[in-house]
Protein backbone atom coordinates (compact mmCIF):
# COMPACT_ATOMS: atom_id res chain seq x y z
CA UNK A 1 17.38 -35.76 0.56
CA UNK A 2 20.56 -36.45 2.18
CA UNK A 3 20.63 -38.51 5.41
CA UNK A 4 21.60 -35.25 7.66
CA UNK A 5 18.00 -33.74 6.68
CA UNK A 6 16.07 -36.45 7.89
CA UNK A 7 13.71 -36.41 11.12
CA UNK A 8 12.74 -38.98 13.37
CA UNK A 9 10.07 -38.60 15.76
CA UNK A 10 8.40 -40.33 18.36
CA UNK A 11 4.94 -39.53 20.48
CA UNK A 12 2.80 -39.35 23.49
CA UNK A 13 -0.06 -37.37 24.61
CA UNK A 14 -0.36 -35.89 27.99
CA UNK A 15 -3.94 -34.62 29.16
CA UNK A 16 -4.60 -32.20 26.36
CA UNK A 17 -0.55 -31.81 25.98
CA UNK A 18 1.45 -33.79 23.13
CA UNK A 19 4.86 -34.77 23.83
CA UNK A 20 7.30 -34.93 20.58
CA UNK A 21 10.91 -36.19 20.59
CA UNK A 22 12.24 -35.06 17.91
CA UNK A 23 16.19 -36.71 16.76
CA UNK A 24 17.57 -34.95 13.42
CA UNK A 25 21.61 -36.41 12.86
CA UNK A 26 22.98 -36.95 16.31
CA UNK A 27 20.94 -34.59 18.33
CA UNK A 28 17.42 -35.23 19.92
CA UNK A 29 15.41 -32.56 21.65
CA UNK A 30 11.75 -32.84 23.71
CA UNK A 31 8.97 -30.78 23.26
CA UNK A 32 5.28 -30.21 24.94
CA UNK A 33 2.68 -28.45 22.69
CA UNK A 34 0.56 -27.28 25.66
CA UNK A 35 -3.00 -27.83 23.94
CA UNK A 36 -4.64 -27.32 20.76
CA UNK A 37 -4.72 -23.56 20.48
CA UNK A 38 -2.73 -22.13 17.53
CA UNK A 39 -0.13 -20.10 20.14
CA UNK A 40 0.98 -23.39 21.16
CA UNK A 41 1.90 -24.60 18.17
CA UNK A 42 3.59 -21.46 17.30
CA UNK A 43 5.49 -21.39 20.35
CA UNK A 44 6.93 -24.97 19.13
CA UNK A 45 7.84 -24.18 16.13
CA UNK A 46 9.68 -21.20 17.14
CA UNK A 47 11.82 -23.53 19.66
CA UNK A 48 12.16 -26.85 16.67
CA UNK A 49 13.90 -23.52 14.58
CA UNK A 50 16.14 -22.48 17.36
CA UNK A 51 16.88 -26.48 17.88
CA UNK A 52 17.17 -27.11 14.05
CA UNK A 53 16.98 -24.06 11.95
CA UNK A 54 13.29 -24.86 10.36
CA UNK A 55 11.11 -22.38 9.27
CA UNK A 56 8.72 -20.39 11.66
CA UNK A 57 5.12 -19.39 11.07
CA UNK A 58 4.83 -16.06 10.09
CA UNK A 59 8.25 -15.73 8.04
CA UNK A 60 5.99 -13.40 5.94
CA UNK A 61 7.11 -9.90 6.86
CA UNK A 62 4.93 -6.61 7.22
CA UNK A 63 4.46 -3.83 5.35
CA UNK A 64 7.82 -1.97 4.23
CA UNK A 65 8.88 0.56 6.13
CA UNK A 66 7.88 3.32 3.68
CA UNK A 67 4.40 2.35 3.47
CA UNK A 68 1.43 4.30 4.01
CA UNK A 69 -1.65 3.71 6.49
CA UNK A 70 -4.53 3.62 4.03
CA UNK A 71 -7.74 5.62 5.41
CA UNK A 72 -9.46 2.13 7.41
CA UNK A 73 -11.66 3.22 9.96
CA UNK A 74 -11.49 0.81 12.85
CA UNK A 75 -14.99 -0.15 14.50
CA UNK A 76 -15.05 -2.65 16.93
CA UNK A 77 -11.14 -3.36 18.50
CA UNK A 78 -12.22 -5.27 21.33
CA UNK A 79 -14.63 -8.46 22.33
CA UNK A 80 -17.95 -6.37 23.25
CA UNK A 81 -19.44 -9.80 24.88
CA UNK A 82 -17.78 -11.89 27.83
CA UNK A 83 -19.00 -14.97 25.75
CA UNK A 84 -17.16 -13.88 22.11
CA UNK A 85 -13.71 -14.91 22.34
CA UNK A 86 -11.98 -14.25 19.00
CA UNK A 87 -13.72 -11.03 17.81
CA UNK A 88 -15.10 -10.51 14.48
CA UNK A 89 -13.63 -12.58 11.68
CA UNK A 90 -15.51 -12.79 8.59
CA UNK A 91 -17.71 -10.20 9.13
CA UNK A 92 -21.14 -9.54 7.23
CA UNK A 93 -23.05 -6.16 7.23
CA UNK A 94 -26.56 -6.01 6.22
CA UNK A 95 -28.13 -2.70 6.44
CA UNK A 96 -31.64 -3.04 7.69
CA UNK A 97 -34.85 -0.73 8.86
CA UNK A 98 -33.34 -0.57 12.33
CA UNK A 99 -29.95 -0.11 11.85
CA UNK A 100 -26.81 -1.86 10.69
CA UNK A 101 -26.68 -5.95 11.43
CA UNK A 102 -23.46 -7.86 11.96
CA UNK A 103 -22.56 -11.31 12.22
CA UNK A 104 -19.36 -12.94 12.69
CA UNK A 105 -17.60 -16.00 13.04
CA UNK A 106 -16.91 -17.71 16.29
CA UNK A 107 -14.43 -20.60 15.46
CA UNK A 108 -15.50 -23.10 18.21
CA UNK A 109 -16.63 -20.67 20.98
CA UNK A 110 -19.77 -22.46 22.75
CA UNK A 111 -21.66 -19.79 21.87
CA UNK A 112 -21.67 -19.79 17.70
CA UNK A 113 -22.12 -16.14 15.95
CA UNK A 114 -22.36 -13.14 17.88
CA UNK A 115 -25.31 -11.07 16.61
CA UNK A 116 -24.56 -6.75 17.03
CA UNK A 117 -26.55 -4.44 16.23
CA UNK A 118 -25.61 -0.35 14.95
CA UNK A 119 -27.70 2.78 14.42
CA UNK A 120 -24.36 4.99 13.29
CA UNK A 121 -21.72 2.37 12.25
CA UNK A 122 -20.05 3.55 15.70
CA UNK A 123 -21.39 2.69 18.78
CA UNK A 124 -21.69 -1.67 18.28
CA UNK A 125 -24.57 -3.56 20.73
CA UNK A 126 -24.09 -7.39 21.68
CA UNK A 127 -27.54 -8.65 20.71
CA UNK A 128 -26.98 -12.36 21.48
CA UNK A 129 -25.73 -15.17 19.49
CA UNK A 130 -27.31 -17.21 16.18
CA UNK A 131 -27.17 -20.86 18.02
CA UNK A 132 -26.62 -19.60 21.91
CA UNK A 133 -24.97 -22.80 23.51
CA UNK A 134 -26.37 -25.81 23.45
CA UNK A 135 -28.77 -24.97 20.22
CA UNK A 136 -26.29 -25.37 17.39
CA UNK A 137 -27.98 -27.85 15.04
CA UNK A 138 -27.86 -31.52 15.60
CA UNK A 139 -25.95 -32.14 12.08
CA UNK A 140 -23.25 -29.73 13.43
CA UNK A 141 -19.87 -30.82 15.61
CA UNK A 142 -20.12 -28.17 18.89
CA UNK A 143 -18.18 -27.62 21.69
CA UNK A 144 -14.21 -26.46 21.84
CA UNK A 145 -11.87 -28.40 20.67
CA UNK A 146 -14.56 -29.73 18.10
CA UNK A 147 -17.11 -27.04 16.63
CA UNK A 148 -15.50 -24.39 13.58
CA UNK A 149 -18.70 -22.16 12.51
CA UNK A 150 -17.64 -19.72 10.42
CA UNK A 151 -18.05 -16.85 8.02
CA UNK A 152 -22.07 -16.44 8.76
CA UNK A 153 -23.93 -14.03 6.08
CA UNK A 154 -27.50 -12.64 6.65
CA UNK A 155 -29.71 -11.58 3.66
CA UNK A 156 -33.39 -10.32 3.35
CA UNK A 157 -35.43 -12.47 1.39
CA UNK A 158 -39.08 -11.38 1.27
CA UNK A 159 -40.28 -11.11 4.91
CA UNK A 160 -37.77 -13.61 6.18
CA UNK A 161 -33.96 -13.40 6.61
CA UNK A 162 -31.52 -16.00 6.04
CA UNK A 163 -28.71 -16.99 7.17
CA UNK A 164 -25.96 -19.06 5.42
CA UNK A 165 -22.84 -20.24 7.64
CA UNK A 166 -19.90 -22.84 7.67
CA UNK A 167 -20.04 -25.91 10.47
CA UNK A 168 -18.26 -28.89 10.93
CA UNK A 169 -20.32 -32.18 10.48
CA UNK A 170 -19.80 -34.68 12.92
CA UNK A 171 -17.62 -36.73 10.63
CA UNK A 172 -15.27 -33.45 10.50
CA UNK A 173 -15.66 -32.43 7.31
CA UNK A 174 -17.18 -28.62 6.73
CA UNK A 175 -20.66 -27.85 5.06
CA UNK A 176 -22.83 -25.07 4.27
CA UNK A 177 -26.31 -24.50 6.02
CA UNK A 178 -29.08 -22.53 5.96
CA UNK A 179 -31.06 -20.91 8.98
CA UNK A 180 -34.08 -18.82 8.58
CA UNK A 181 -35.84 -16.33 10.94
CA UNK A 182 -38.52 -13.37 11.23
CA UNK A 183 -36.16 -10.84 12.74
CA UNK A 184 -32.28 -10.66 12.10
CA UNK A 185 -31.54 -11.34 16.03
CA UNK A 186 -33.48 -14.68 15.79
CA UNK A 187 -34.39 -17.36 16.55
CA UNK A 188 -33.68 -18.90 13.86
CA UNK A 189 -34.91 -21.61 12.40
CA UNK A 190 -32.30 -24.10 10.69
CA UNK A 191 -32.68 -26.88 8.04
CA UNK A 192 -32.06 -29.52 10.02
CA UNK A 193 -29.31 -30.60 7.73
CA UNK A 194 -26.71 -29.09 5.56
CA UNK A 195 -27.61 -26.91 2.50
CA UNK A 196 -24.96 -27.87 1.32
CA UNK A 197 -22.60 -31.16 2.31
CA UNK A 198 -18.59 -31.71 2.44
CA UNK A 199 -17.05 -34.97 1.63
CA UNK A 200 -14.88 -36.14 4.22
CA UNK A 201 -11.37 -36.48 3.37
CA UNK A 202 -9.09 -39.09 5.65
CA UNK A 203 -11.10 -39.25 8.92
CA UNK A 204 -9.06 -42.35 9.86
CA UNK A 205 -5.95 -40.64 10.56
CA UNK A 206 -4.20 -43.60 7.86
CA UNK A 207 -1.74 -42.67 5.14
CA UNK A 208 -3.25 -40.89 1.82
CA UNK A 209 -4.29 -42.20 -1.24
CA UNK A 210 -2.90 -40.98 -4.61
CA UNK A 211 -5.15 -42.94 -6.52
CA UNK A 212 -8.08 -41.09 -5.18
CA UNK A 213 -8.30 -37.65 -7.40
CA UNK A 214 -11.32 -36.51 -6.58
CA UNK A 215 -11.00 -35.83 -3.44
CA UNK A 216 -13.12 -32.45 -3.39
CA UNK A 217 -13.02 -32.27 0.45
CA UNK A 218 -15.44 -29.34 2.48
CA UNK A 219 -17.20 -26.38 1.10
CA UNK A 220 -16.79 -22.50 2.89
CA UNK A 221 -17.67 -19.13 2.90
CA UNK A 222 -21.37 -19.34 1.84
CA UNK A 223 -22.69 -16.21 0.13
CA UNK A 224 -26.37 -15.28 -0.67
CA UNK A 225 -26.59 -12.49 -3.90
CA UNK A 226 -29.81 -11.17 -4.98
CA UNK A 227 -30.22 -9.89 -8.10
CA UNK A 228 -32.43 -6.43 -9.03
CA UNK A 229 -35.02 -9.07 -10.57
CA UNK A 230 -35.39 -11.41 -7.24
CA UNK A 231 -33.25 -14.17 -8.81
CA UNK A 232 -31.03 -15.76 -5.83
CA UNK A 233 -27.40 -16.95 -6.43
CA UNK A 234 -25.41 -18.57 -3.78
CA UNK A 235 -22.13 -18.31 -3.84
CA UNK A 236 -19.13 -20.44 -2.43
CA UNK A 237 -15.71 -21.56 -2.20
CA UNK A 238 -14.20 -25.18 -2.28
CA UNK A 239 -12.04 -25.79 0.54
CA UNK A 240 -9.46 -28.04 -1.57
CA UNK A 241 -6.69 -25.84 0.42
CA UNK A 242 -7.03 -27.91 3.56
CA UNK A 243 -6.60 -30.80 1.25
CA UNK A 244 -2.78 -30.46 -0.33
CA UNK A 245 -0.91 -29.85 2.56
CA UNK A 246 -0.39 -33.53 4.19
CA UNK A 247 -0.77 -35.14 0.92
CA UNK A 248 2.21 -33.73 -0.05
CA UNK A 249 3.92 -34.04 3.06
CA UNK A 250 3.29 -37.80 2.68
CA UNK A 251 4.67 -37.52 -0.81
CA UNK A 252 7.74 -36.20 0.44
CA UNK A 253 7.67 -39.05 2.88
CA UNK A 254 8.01 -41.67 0.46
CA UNK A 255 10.19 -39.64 -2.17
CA UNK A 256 12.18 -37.76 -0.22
CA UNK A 257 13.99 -36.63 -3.33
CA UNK A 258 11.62 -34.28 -4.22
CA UNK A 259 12.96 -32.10 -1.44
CA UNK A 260 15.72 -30.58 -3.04
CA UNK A 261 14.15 -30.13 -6.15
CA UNK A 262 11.23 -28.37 -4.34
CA UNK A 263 12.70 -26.28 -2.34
CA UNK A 264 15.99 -24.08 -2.61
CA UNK A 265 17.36 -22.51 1.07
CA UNK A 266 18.09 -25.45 3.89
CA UNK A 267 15.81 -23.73 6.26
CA UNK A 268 12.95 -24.45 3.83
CA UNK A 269 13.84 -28.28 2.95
CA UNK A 270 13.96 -28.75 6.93
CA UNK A 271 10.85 -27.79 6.99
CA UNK A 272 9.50 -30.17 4.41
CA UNK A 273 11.51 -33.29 6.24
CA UNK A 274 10.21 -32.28 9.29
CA UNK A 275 6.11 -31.88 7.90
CA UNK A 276 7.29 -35.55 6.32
CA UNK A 277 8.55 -36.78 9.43
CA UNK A 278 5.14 -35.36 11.30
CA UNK A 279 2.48 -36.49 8.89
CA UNK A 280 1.53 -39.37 10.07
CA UNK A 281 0.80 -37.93 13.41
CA UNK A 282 -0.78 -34.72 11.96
CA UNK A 283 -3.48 -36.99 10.84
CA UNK A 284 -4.44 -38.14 13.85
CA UNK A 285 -5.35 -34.98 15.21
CA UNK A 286 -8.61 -32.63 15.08
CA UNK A 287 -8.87 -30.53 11.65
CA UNK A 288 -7.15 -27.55 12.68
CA UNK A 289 -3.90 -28.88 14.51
CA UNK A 290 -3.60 -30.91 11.07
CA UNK A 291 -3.70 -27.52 9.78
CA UNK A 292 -1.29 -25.86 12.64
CA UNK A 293 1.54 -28.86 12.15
CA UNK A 294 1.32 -28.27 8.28
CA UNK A 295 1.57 -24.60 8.56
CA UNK A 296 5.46 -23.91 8.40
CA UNK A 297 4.99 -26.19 4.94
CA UNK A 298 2.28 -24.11 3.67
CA UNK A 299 4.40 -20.83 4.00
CA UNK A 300 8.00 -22.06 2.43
CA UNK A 301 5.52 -23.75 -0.72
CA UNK A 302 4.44 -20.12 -0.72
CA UNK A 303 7.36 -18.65 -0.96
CA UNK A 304 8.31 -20.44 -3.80
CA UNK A 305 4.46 -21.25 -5.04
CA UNK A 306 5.71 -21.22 -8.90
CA UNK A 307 8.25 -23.32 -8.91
CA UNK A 308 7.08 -25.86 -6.53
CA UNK A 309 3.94 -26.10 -8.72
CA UNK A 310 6.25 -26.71 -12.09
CA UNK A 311 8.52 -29.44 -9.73
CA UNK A 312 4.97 -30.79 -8.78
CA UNK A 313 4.02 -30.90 -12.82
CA UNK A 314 6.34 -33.27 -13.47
CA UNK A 315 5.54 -35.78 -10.75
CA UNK A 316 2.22 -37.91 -12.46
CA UNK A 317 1.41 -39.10 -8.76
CA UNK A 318 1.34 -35.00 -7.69
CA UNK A 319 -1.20 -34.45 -10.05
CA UNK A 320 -4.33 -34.48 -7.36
CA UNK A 321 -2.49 -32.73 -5.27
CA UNK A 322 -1.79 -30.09 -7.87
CA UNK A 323 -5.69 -29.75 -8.38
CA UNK A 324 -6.29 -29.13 -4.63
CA UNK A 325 -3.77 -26.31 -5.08
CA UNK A 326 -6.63 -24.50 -6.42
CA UNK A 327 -10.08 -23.25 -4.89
CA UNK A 328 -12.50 -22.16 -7.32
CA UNK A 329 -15.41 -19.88 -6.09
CA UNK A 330 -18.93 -21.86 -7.32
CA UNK A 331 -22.02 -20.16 -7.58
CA UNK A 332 -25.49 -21.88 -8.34
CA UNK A 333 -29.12 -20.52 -8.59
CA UNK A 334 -31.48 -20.45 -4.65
CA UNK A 335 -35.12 -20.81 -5.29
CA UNK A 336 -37.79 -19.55 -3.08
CA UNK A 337 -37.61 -21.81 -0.56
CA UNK A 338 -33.83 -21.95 -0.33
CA UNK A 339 -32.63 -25.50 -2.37
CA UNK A 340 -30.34 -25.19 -5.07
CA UNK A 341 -31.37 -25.10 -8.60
CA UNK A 342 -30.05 -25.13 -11.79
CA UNK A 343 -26.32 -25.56 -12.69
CA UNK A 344 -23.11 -25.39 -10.54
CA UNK A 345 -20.94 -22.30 -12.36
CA UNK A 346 -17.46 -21.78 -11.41
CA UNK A 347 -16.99 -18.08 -11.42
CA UNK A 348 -13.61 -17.50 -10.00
CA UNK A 349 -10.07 -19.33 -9.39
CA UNK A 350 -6.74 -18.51 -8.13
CA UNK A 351 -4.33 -17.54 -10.65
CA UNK A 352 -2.62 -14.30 -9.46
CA UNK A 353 0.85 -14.29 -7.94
CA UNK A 354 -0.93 -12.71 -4.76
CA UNK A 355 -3.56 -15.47 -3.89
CA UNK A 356 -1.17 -18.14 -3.50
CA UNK A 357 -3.13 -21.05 -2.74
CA UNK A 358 -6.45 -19.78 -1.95
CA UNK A 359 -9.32 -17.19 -2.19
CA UNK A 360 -12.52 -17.64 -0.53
CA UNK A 361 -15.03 -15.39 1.13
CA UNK A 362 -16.98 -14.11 -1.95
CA UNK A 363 -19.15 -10.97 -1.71
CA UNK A 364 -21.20 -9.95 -4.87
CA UNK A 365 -22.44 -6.00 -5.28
CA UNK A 366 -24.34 -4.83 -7.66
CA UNK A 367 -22.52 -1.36 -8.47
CA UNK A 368 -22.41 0.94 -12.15
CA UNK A 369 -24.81 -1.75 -13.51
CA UNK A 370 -22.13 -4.52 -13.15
CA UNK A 371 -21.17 -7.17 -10.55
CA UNK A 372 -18.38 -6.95 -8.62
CA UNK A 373 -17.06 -9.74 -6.49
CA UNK A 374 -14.93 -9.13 -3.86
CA UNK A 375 -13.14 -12.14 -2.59
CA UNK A 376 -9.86 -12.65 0.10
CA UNK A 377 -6.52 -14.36 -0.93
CA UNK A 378 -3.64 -16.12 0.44
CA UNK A 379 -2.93 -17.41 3.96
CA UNK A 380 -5.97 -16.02 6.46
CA UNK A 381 -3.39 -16.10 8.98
CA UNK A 382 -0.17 -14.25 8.04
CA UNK A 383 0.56 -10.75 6.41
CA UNK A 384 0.13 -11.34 2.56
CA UNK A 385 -3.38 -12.22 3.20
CA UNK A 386 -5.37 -9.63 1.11
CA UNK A 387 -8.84 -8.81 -0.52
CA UNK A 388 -9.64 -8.55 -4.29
CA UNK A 389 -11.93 -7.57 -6.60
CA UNK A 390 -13.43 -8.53 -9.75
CA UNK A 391 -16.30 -7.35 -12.12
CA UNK A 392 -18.32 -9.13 -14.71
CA UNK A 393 -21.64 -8.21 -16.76
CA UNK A 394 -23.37 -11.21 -15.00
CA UNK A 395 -23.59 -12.61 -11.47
CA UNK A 396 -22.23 -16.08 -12.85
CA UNK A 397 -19.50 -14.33 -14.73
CA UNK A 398 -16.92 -14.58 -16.48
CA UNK A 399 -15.32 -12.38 -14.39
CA UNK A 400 -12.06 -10.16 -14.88
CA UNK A 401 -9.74 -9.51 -11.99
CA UNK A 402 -8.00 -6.34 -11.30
CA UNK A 403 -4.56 -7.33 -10.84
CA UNK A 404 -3.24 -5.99 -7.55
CA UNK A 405 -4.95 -6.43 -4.40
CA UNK A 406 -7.60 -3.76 -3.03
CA UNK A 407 -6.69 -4.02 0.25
CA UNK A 408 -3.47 -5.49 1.72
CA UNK A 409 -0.97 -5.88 4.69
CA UNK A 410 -0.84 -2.48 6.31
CA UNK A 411 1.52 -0.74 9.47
CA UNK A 412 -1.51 -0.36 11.66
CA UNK A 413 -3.70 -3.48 10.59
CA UNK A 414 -2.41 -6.89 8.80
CA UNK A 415 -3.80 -9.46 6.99
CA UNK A 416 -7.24 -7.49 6.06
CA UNK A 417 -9.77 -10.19 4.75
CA UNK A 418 -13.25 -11.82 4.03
CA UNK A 419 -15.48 -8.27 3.47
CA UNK A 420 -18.73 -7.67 2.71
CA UNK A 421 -20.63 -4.32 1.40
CA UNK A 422 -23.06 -1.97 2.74
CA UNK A 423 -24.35 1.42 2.28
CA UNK A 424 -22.87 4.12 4.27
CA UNK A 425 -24.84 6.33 6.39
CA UNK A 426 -24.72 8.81 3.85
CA UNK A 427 -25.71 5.72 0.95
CA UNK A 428 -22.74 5.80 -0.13
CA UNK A 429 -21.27 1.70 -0.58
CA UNK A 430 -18.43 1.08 2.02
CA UNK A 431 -16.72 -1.75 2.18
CA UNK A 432 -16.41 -4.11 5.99
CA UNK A 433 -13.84 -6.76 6.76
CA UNK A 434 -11.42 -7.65 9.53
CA UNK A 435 -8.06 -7.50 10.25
CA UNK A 436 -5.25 -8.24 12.76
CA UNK A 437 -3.53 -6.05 15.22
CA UNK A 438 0.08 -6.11 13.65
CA UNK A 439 2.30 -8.82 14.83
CA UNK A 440 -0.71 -10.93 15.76
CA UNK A 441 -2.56 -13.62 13.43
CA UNK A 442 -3.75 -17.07 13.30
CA UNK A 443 -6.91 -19.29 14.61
CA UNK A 444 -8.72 -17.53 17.58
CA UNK A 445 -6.58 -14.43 17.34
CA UNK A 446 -8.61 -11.70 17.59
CA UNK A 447 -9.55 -9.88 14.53
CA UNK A 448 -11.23 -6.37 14.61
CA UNK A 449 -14.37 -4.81 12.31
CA UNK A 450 -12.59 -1.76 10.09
CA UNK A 451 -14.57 -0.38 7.09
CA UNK A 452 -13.66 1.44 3.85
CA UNK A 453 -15.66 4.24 1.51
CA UNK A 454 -15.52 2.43 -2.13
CA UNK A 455 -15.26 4.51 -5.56
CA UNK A 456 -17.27 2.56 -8.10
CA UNK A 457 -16.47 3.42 -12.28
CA UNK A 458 -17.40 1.51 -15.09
CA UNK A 459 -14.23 -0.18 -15.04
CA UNK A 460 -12.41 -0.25 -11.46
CA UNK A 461 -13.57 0.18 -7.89
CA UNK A 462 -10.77 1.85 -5.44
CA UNK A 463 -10.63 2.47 -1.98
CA UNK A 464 -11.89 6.34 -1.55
C-alpha cells in the first residue's frame, strides 16, 4: 500500500458521541458519530467518502429498472405497539387453534419479542411481549445499547409450546435458549441458561490472534423441526460472519500489502486502509458498532468475494479467517424435554455466488414427502440479501440447493429475508418473511411482515 493510502486516526468519546480525526496525506478532517444507532454510522461514512472517496454502505444497488414486482402481499407495514420499535424482523408463523401466532425480533428494545396474534392473516393484534421489560432471563445482556434478542421461533410440542430465540450473554457473545409455556402468549417459562452457548471471541477490545483457529464465535437463528414421527431436530446457524471482518482488517494492518492485491478500484482499497486504520478502536466498542465500522469492508470483500478469497488462499496466516468466511447451518436431535441429543450434522454451507458470506435463518417444511429448507443469504442489511431453498430426502440432509434465489431484491420491497412457513387460510403452504421499504436497511430499520403462496413439486418449490 503506498504511503498516500494510509489513515491515521485519533479518538475521544463524548457522552454517547465518538469523536474521530481522521488525517489521510496532508489533509485531516473531524467527525462526531452521534450514538450507536446504525444511521449514525451511515451518516459518517457517507461524509469520510465525500472527504476521501471511501466506499459507502449500501453501494449495492436495487433492482434494475426493468424488473418486475413479484406478487408479495404486505401484512403488517407499520409498528402496531408504542413499545416495538423496529417492526418485524425474522418473523415466525405458527398456525394454531386460535388463529395465526407471530413472533419477531426486537434487537435491543426493552421490551424483547412482540407476541401478535391473527384470525385472517390480515387484521394483526399486539398481544404483549415474550420477556416484557425487566423479565428477560438473568443469563441474557438487556437493556439498549446492550441486549440483541433475535429471530424467536414458536413450535407445539405436545401440550406445551416452545420457544427458541437468540440473546446476548453477558460476556457479549450470542447463544441459543429455550423458553417454554402453556399458551403461545405466555408466560413463559425459560431454562435459566442457554440451550445452547457461544464462545466469546475478543471481549478485551486487544489485537487478534492468528494462532487461534478455532475461534467458532456465537450461534443464531435457532429453529425447532418436527418430524411426521415426533422426532425433534433443532436447527442453527454459526455466526463465524461476525468473526472475519476485524481479523482481517488487523491483517491488513500489519501487511498492508495485501491491499492492492485484494482489492482492484481505489475507492475499495480506501476502504480497507481506513477499516485497518479503525480496528483497533472498532474493538473497543459494543458488538454491533464493531459490526457498523466494519461494514463498508464487508461490502467491497463482497464485491469481489472470489477473488479476495483466492488472494486470502495464499496467505497461511488468512487461513482462520478464511474458515469464518463460511457459516454452516447445524442441526442436532431435541429430546422430550428439550436437551440436545445425538450428533451435531452440518446440513448446509455457503457456496453460491449469491450468499456471499453468510446464510442463516433456517426453516425446515415437510412438503411432497421431502424436506425443504429455506434459509436467507448475504448481507441482512443491503439489497442482495435474499432467501433460498433447498430439499433433501432427510431432515439432516444432504441437501441440494436450487441455484438462484427464491426471493430477492425487489422495486417495492428490498432485502426480503429470514422466512418461515405456514398454511394458508385456504391450507395451502405460504411462505412469511420481512423486508425493507426500498432505500431503507440496516440494524433497527424497520422491516415489514409480507407473505408468499408456495408451489411445491417433487423437485422445485416456486413462488405461486
Amino acid at each position: 500500500m503506498t504511503a498516500n493510502q494510509s489513515f491515521d486516526l485519533s479518538y475521544d468519546t463524548d457522552g454517547d458521541s465518538t469523536l474521530l480525526s481522521v488525517r489521510h496525506g496532508r489533509e485531516t478532517c473531524k467527525y462526531r458519530i452521534a450514538d450507536s444507532t446504525h444511521s449514525s454510522y451511515r451518516a459518517f461514512f457517507e461524509s469520510l467518502s465525500r472527504d476521501f472517496g471511501t466506499r459507502v454502505p449500501h453501494v449495492h444497488g436495487g433492482p434494475p429498472a426493468s424488473a418486475q414486482q413479484p406478487d408479495w402481499r404486505p401484512l403488517i407495514v407499520d409498528n402496531l405497539s408504542p413499545l416495538t420499535t423496529a417492526g418485524y424482523g425474522d418473523p415466525a408463523v405458527l398456525k394454531t387453534d386460535d388463529g395465526y401466532i407471530l413472533v419477531a425480533t426486537s434487537n435491543d428494545a426493552p421490551d424483547a419479542f412482540p407476541v401478535l396474534r391473527s384470525h385472517d392473516l390480515q387484521t394483526w393484534i399486539h398481544e404483549g411481549f415474550v420477556f416484557p421489560e425487566g423479565q428477560a432471563p438473568s443469563w441474557a445482556a438487556s437493556g439498549r445499547g446492550r441486549a440483541d434478542f433475535w429471530a424467536p421461533e414458536m413450535a407445539r410440542v405436545g401440550d406445551e409450546y416452545w420457544l427458541v430465540y437468540t440473546a446476548r450473554q453477558h460476556d457479549n457473545a450470542l447463544a441459543i435458549g429455550l423458553a417454554k409455556s402453556d399458551s403461545p402468549t405466555g408466560p413463559w417459562r425459560d431454562l435459566g441458561h442457554p440451550l445452547l452457548a457461544g464462545n466469546a471471541i475478543d471481549t478485551t477490545g486487544g489485537e487478534f490472534d492468528a494462532d487461534r483457529p478455532n475461534m467458532s464465535g456465537g450461534v443464531i437463528d435457532s429453529h425447532i423441526f418436527i418430524d411426521a414421527d415426533g422426532t425433534r431436530y433443532l436447527f442453527w446457524k454459526r455466526d463465524s460472519n461476525g468473526i472475519w471482518p476485524r481479523p482481517l482488517a488487523a491483517l491488513l494492518r500489519r501487511r498492508p500489502e495485501l491491499i492492492e492485491r485484494l482489492f482492484a478500484s481505489e475507492q475499495d482499497r480506501r476502504t480497507a486502509a481506513f477499516a485497518a486504520a479503525v480496528q483497533p478502536w472498532a474493538n473497543s466498542r459494543r458488538p454491533m458498532e464493531r459490526f457498523f465500522f466494519m461494514q463498508p469492508l464487508i461490502e467491497a470483500v463482497l464485491d469481489s468475494w472470489e477473488h479476495v478469497k483466492a488472494v486470502l488462499a495464499d496467505v497461511p496466516e488468512a487461513d482462520w479467517i478464511l474458515d469464518a468466511m463460511s457459516t454452516p447451518i447445524h442441526a442436532q436431535r431435541l429430546s422430550d424435554t428439550g436437551e440436545l441429543i445425538g450428533d451435531d450434522t452440518v446440513v448446509l454451507t455457503n457456496d453460491l455466488d449469491w450468499e456471499g458470506h453468510l446464510i442463516e435463518g433456517p426453516w425446515v417444511t415437510r412438503q411432497q414427502d421431502r424436506y425443504w429448507l429455506f434459509y436467507a443469504g448475504n448481507d441482512f442489511g443491503t439489497p442482495a440479501y435474499g432467501i433460498g431453498v433447498a430439499v433433501s430426502d432427510h431432515p439432516l440432509g444432504p441437501y441440494v440447493k436450487q441455484e438462484r434465489p427464491l426471493l430477492k431484491t425487489a422495486p417495492e420491497w428490498w432485502a426480503p429475508g429470514h422466512a418461515s412457513v405456514a398454511p394458508g387460510l385456504d391450507g395451502k403452504p405460504q411462505l412469511f418473511f420481512h423486508a425493507f421499504f426500498p432505500g431503507t436497511g440496516g440494524y433497527n430499520t424497520f422491516r415489514a411482515l409480507l407473505t408468499a403462496r408456495l408451489n411445491f413439486s417433487p423437485e422445485r418449490v416456486e413462488i405461486e
